[in-house]
N, C-alpha and C. Protein backbone atom coordinates (compact mmCIF):
# COMPACT_ATOMS: atom_id res chain seq x y z
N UNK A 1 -19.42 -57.67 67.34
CA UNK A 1 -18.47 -58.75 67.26
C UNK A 1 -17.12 -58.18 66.82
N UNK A 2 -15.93 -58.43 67.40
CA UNK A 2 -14.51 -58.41 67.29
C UNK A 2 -14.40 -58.68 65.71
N UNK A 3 -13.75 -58.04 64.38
CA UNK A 3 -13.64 -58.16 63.61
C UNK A 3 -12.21 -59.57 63.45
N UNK A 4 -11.99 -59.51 64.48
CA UNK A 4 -10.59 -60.27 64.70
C UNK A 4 -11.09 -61.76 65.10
N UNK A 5 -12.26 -61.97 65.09
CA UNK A 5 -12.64 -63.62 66.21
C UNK A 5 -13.81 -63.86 65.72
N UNK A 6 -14.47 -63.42 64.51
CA UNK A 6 -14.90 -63.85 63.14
C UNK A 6 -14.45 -64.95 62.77
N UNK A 7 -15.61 -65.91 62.81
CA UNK A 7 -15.51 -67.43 61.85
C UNK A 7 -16.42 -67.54 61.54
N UNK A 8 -16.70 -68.75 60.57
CA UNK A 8 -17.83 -69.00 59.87
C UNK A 8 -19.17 -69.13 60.93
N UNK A 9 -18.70 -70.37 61.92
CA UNK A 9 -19.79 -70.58 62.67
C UNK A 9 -20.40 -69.42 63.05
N UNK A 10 -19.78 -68.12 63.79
CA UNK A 10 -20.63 -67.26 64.92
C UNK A 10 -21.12 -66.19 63.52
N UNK A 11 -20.64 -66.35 62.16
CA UNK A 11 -21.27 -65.10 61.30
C UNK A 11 -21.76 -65.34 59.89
N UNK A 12 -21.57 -66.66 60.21
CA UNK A 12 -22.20 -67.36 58.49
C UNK A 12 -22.98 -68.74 58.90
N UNK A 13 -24.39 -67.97 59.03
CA UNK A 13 -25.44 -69.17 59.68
C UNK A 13 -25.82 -70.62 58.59
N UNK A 14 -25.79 -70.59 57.23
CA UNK A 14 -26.08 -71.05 56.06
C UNK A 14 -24.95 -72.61 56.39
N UNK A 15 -24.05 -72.24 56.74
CA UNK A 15 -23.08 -72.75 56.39
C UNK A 15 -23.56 -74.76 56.43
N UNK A 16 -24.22 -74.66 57.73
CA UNK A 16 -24.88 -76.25 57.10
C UNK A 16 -25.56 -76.20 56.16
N UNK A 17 -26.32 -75.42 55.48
CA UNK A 17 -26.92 -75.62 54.09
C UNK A 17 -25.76 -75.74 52.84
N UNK A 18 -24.76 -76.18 53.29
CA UNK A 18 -23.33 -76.22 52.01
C UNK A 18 -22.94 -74.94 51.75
N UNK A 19 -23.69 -73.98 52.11
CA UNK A 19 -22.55 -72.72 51.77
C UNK A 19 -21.16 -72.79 52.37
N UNK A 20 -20.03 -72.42 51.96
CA UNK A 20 -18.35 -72.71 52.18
C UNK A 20 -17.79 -70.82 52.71
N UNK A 21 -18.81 -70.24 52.80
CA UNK A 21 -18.73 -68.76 52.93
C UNK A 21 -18.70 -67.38 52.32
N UNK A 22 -18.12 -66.83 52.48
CA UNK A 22 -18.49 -65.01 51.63
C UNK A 22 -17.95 -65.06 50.78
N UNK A 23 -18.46 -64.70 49.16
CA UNK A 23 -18.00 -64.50 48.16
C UNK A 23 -17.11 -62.93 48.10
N UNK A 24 -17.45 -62.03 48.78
CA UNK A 24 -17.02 -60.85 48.55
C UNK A 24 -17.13 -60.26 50.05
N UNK A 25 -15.90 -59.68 50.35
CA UNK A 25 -15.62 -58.80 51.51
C UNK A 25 -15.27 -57.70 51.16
N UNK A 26 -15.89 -56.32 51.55
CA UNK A 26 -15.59 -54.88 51.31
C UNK A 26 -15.26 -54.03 52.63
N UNK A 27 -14.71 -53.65 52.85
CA UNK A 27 -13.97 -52.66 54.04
C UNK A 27 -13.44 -51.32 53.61
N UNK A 28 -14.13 -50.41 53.51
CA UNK A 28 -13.82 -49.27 53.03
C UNK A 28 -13.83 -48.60 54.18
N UNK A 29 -12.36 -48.04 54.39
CA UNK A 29 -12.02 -47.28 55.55
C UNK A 29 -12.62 -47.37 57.08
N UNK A 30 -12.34 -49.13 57.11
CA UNK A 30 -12.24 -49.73 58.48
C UNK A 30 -11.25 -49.87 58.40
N UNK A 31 -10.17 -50.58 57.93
CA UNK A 31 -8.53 -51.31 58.28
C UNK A 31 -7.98 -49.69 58.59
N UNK A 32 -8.13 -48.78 58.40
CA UNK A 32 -7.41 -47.65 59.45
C UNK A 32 -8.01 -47.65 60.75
N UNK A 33 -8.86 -48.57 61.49
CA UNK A 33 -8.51 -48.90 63.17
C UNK A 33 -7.84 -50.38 63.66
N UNK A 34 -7.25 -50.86 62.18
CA UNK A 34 -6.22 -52.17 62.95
C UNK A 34 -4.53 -51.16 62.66
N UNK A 35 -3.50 -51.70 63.80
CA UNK A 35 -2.41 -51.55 63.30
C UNK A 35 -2.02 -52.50 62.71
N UNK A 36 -1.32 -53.61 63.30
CA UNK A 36 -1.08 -54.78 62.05
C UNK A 36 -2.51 -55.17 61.39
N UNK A 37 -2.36 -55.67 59.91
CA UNK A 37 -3.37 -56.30 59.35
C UNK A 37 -3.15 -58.10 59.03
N UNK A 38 -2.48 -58.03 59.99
CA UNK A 38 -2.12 -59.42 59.19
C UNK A 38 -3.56 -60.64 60.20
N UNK A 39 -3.48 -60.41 61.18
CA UNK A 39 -4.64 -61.34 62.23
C UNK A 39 -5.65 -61.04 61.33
N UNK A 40 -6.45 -59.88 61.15
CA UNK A 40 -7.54 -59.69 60.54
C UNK A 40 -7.74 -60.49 58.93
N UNK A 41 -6.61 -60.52 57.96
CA UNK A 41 -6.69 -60.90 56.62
C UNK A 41 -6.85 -62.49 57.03
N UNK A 42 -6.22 -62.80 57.79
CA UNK A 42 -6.16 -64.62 58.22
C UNK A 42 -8.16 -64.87 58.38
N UNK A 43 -8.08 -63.90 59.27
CA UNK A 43 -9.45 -64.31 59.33
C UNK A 43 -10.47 -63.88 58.02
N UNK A 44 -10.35 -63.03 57.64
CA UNK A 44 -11.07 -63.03 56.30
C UNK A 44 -11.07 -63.98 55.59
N UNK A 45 -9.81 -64.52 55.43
CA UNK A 45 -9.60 -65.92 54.60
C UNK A 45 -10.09 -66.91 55.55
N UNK A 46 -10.44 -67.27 56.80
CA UNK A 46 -10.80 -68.19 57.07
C UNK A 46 -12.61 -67.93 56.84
N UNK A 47 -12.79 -67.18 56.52
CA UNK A 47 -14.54 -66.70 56.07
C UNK A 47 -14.98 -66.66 54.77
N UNK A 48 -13.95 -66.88 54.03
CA UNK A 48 -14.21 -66.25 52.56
C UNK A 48 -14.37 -68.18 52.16
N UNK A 49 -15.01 -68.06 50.88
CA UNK A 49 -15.49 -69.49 49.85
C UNK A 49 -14.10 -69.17 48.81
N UNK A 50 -14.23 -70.50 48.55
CA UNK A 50 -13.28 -70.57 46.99
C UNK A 50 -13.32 -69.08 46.40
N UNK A 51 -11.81 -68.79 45.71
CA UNK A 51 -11.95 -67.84 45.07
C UNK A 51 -13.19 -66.47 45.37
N UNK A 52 -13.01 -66.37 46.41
CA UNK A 52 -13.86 -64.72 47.37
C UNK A 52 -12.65 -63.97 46.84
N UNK A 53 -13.54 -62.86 46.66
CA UNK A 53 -12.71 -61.17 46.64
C UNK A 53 -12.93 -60.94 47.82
N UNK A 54 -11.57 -59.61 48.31
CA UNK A 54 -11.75 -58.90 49.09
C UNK A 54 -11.22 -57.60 48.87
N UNK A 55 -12.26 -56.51 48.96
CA UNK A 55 -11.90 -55.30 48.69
C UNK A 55 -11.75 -54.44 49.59
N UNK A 56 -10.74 -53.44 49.58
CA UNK A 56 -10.20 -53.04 51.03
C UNK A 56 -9.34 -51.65 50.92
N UNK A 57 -9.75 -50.44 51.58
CA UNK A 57 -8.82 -49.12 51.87
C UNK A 57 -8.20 -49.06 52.70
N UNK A 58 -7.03 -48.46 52.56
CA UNK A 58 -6.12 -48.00 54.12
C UNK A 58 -5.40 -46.43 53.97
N UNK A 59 -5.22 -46.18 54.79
CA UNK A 59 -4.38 -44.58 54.76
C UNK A 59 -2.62 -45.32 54.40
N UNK A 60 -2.10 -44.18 53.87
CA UNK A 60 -0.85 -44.85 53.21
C UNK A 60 0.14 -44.05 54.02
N UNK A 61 1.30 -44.84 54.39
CA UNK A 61 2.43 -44.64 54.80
C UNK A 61 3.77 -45.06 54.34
N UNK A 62 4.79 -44.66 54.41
CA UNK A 62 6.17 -45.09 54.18
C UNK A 62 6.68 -45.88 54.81
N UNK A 63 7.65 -46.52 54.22
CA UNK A 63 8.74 -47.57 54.96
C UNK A 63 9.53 -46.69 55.85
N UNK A 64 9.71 -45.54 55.51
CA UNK A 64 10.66 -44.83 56.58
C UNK A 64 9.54 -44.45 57.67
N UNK A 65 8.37 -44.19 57.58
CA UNK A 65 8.31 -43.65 58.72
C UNK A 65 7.38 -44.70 59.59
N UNK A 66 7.05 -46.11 58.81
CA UNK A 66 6.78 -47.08 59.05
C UNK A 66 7.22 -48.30 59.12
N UNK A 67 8.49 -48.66 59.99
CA UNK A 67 9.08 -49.39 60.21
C UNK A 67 8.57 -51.02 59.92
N UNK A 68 7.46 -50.87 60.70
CA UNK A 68 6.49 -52.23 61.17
C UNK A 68 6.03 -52.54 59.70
N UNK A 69 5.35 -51.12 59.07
CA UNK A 69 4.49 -51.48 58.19
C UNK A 69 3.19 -50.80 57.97
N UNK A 70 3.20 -50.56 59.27
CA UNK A 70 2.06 -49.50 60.08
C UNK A 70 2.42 -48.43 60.68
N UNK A 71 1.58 -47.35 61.18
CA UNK A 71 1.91 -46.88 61.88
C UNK A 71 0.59 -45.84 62.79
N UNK A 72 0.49 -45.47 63.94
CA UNK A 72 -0.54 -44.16 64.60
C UNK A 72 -0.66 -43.40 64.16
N UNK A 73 -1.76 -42.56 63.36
CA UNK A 73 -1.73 -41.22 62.92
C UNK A 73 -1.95 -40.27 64.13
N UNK A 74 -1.73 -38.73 64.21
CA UNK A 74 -2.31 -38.22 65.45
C UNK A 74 -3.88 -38.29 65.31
N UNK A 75 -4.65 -38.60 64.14
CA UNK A 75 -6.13 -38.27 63.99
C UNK A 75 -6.50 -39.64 64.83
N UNK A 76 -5.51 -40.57 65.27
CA UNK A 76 -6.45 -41.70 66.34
C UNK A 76 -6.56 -42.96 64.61
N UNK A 77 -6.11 -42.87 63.72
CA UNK A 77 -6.41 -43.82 62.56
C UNK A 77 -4.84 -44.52 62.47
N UNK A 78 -5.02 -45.54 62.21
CA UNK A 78 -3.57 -46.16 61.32
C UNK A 78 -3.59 -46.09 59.85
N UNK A 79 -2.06 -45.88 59.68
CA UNK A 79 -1.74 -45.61 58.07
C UNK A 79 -0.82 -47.80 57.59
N UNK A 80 -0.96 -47.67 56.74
CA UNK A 80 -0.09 -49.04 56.44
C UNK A 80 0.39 -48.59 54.96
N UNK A 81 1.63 -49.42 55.22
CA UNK A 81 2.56 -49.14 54.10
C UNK A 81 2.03 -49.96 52.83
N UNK A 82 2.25 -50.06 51.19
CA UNK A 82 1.70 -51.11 50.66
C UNK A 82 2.26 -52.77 50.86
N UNK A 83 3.47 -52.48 50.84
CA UNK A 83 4.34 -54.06 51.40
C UNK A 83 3.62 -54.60 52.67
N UNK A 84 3.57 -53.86 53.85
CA UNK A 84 2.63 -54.88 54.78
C UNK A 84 1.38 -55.36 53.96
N UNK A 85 0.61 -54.71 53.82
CA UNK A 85 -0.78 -55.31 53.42
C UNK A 85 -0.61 -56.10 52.40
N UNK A 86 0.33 -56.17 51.37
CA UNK A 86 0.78 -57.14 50.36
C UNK A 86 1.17 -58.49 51.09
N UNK A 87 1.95 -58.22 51.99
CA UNK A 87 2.49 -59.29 52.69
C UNK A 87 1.82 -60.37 53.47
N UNK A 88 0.89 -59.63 54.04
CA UNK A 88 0.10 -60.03 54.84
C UNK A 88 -1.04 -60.62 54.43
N UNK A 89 -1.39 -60.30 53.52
CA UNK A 89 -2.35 -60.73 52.35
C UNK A 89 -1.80 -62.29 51.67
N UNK A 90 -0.61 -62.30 51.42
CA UNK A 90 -0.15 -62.95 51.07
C UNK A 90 -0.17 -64.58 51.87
N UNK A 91 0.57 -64.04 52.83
CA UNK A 91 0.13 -65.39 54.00
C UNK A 91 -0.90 -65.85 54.04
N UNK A 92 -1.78 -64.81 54.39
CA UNK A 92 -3.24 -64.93 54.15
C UNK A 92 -3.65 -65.71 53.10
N UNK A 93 -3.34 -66.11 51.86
CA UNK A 93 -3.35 -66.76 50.91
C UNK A 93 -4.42 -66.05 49.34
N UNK A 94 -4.21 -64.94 49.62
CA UNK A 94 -4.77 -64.14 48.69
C UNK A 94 -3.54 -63.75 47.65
N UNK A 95 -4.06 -63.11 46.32
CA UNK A 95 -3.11 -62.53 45.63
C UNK A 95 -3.81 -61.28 45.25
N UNK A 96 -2.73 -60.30 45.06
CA UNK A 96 -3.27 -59.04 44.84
C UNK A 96 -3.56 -59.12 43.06
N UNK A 97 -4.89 -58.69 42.54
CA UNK A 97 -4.97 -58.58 41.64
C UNK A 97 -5.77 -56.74 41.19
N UNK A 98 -5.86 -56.11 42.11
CA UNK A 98 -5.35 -54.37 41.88
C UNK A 98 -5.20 -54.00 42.94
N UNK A 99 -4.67 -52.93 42.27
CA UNK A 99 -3.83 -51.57 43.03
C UNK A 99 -4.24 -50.39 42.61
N UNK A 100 -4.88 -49.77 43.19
CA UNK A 100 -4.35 -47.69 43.31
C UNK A 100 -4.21 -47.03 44.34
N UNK A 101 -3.26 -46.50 44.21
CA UNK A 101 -3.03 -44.64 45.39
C UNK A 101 -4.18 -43.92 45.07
N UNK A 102 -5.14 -43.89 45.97
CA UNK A 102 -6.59 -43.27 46.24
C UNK A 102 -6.44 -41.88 47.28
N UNK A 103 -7.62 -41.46 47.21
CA UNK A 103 -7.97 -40.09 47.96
C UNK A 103 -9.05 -40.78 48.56
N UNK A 104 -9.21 -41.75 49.94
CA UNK A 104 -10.15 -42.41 49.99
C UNK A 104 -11.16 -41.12 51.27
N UNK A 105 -10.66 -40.31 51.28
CA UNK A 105 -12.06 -39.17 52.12
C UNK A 105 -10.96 -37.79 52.11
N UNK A 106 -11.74 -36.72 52.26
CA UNK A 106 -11.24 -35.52 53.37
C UNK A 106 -11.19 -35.07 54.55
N UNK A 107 -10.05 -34.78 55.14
CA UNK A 107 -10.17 -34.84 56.50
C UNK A 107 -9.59 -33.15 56.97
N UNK A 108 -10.47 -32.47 57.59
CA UNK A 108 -10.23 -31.17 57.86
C UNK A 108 -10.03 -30.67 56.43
N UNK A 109 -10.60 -30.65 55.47
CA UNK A 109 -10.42 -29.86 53.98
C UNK A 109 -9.62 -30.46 53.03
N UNK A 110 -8.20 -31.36 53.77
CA UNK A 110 -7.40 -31.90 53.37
C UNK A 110 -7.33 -33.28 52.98
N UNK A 111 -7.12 -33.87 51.38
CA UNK A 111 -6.65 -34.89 51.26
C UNK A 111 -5.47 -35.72 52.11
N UNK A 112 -6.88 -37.04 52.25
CA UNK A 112 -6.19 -38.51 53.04
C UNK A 112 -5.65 -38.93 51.94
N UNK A 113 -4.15 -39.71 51.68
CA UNK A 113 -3.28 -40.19 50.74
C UNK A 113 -3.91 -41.59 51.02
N UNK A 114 -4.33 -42.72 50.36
CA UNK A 114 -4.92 -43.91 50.83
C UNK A 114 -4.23 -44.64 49.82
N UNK A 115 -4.57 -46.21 49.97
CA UNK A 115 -4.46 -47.35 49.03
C UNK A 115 -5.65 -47.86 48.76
N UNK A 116 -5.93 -48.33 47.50
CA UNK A 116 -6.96 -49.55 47.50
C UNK A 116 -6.79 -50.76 47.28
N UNK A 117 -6.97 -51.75 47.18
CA UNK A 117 -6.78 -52.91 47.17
C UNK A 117 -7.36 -53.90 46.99
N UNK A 118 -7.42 -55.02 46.11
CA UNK A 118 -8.47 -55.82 45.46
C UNK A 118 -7.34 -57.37 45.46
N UNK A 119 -7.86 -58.52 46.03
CA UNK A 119 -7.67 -59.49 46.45
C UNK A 119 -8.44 -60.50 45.72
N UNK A 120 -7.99 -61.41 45.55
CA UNK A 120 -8.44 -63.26 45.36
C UNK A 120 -8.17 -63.87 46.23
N UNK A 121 -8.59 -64.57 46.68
CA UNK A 121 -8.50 -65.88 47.94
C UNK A 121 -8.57 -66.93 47.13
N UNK A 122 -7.10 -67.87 46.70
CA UNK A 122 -7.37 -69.30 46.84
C UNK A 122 -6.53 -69.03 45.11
N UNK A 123 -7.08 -70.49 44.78
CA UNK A 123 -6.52 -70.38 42.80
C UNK A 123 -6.84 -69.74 42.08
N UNK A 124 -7.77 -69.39 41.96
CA UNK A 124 -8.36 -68.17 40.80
C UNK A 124 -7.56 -66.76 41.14
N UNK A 125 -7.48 -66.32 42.37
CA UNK A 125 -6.03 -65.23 42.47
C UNK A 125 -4.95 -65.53 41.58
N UNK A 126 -4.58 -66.70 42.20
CA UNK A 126 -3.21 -67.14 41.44
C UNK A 126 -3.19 -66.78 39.83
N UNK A 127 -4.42 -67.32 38.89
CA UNK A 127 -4.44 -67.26 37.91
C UNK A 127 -4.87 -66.18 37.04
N UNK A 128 -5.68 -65.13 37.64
CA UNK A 128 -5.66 -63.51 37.30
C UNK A 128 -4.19 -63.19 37.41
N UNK A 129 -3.48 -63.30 38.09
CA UNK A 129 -2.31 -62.48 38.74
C UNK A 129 -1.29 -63.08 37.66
N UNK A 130 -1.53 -64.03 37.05
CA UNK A 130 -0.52 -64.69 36.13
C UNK A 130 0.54 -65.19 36.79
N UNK A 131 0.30 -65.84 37.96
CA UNK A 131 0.88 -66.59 38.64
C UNK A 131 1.39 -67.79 38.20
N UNK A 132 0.54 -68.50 37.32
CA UNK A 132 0.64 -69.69 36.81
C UNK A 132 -0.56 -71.06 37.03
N UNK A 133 -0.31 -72.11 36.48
CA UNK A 133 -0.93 -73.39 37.18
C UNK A 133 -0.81 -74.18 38.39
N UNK A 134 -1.97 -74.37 39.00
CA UNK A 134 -1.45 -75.11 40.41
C UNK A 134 -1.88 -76.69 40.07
């Protein structure tokens, strides 16, 4: 299945038993085969229950040499800058509640520069993040 055309119905069978969907989404070094992330986070959030985490790596890039946000590595992977995936996340209706600059694998001997990233979906983001009251 298309990680992109994911909904509850075709991947969360429960869902007439009152389940509202995934408490926790983990993606460890998949989002380096999307270039934009923003379609994919929409849909996570349209899968995720009240207050779901989503935990998530990407290869890291610059604003300079990542215009978009993203960008092609020659290894065939995409890198994303932290502002896209913040951003995009954002719409998405998550709030970032961590951050680190990771070494998320080795590639030919050599350290991958990565991000990690840890998400709330919904109010309880808001209120880790010290966002405030809704």
């Amino acid at each position: 299945m298309d990680l992109e055309e994911m909904t509850l119905d075709n991947t969360y069978p429960d869902k007439e038993n009152g389940k509202s969907g995934f408490d926790l989404i983990v993606a460890a070094d998949v989002l380096v085969y999307f270039g934009s992330v923003s379609k994919l986070l929409k849909t996570f959030a349209q899968i995720s229950s009240k207050d779901a985490r989503l935990l998530f790596t990407t290869e890291q890039t610059s604003e300079e040499e990542a215009p978009l946000g993203w960008r092609l590595l020659p290894s065939g992977r995409f890198a994303h800058t932290k502002r896209h995936v913040v951003e995009a996340a954002q719409e998405a209706g998550y709030t970032l509640v961590l951050y680190r600059e990771i070494v998320p694998r080795m590639e030919r001997g050599q350290p991958v520069q990565g991000h990690l990233f840890g998400f709330v979906w919904g109010e309880q983001g808001m209120r880790e993040a010290g966002v405030g009251e809704l």
